[in-house]
Protein backbone atom coordinates (compact mmCIF):
# COMPACT_ATOMS: atom_id res chain seq x y z
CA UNK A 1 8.99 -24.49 -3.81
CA UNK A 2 6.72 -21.72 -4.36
CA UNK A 3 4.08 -20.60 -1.40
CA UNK A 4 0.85 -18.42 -1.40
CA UNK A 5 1.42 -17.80 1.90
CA UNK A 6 1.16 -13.98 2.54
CA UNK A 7 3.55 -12.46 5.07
CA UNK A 8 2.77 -11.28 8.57
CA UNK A 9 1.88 -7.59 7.20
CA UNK A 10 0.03 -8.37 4.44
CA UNK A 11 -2.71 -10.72 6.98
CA UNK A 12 -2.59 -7.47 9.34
CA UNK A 13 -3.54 -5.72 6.31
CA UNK A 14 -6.42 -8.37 4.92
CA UNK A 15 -7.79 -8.41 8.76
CA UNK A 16 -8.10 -4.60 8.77
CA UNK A 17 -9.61 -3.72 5.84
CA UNK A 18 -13.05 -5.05 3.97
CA UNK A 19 -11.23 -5.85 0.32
CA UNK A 20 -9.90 -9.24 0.52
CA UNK A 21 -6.89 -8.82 -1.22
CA UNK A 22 -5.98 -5.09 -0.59
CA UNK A 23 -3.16 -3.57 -3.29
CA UNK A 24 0.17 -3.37 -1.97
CA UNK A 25 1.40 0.46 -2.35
CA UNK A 26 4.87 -0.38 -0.75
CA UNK A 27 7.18 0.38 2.59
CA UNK A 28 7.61 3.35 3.84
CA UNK A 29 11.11 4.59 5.37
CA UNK A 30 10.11 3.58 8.84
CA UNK A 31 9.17 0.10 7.65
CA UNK A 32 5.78 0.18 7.62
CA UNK A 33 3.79 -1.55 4.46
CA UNK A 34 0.85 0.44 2.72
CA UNK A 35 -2.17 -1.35 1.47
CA UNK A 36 -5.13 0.08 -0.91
CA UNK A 37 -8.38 -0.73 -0.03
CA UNK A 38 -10.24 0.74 -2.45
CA UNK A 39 -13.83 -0.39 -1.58
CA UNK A 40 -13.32 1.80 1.59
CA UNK A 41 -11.51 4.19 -0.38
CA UNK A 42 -8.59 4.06 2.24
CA UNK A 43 -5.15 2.97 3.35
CA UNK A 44 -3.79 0.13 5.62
CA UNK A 45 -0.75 1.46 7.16
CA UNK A 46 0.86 -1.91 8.95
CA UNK A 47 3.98 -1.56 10.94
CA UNK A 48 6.71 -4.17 11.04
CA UNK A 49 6.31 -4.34 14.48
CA UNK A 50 2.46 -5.41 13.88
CA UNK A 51 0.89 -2.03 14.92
CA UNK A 52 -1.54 -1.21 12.20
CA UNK A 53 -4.36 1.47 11.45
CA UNK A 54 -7.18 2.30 8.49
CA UNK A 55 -6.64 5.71 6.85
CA UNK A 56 -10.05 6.44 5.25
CA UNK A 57 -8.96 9.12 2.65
CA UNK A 58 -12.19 11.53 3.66
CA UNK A 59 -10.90 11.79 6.68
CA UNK A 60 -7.53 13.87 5.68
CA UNK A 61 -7.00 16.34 3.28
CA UNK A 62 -6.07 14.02 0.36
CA UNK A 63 -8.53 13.70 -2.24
CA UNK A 64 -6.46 11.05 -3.83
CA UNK A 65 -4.46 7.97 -3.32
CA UNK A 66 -1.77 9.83 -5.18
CA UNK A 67 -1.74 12.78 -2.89
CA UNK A 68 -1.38 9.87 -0.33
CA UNK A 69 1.80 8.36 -1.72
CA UNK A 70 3.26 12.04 -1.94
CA UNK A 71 2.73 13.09 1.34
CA UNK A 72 3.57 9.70 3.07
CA UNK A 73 7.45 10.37 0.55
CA UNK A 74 7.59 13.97 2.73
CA UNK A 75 6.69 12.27 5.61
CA UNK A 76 8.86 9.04 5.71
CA UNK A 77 10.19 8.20 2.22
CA UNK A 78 9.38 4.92 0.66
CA UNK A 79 11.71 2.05 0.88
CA UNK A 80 9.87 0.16 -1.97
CA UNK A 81 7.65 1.51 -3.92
CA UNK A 82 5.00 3.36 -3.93
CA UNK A 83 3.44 0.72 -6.86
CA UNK A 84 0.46 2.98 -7.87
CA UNK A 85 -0.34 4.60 -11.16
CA UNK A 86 0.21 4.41 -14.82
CA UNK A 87 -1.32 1.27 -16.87
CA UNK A 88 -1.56 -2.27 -17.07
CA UNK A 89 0.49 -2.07 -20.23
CA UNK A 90 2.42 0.51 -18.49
CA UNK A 91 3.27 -2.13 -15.87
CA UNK A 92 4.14 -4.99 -18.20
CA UNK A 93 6.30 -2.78 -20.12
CA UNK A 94 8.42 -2.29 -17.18
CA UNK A 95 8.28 -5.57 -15.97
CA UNK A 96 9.72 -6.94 -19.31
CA UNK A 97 12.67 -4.21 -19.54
CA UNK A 98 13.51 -4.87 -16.19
């Protein structure tokens, strides 16, 4: 049976920043899921252990959400992801070869 229930990150994520259905970037190495918000132009950076904070993009020295998802691979690695870039044909081009 399929659910629409989102998991325990993605609420934390919803709670903490103002788009309702922030984009999911990926984990990180440590665990921790990354959400887009990109009315606030920042990132939601939930922990699996529930600890969560808002990374508004001004406020470090990444002018994009790229530059983001590089230094957060230096930092910690991703575990899945990052999902960001390219196309929407881009995307269902991938999703069919897969």
């Amino acid at each position: 049976m399929a659910t629409t229930q989102s998991d325990p990150q993605e609420r934390t994520a919803r709670e903490l920043l103002t788009q309702g259905r922030p984009l999911f970037l990926g984990v990180d190495g440590e665990g921790a899921a990354h959400y887009w918000d990109s009315y606030e132009f920042a990132v939601g950076v939930v922990a699996a252990g529930g600890d969560a904070e808002k990374v508004e993009l001004a406020a470090t020295p990444f002018e994009t959400l790229a530059e983001w998802c590089e230094y957060t691979r230096g930092e910690r690695g991703w575990d899945a992801g990052p999902h960001v870039g390219g196309s929407l044909v881009g995307d269902l081009v991938r999703g069919v070869e897969a």
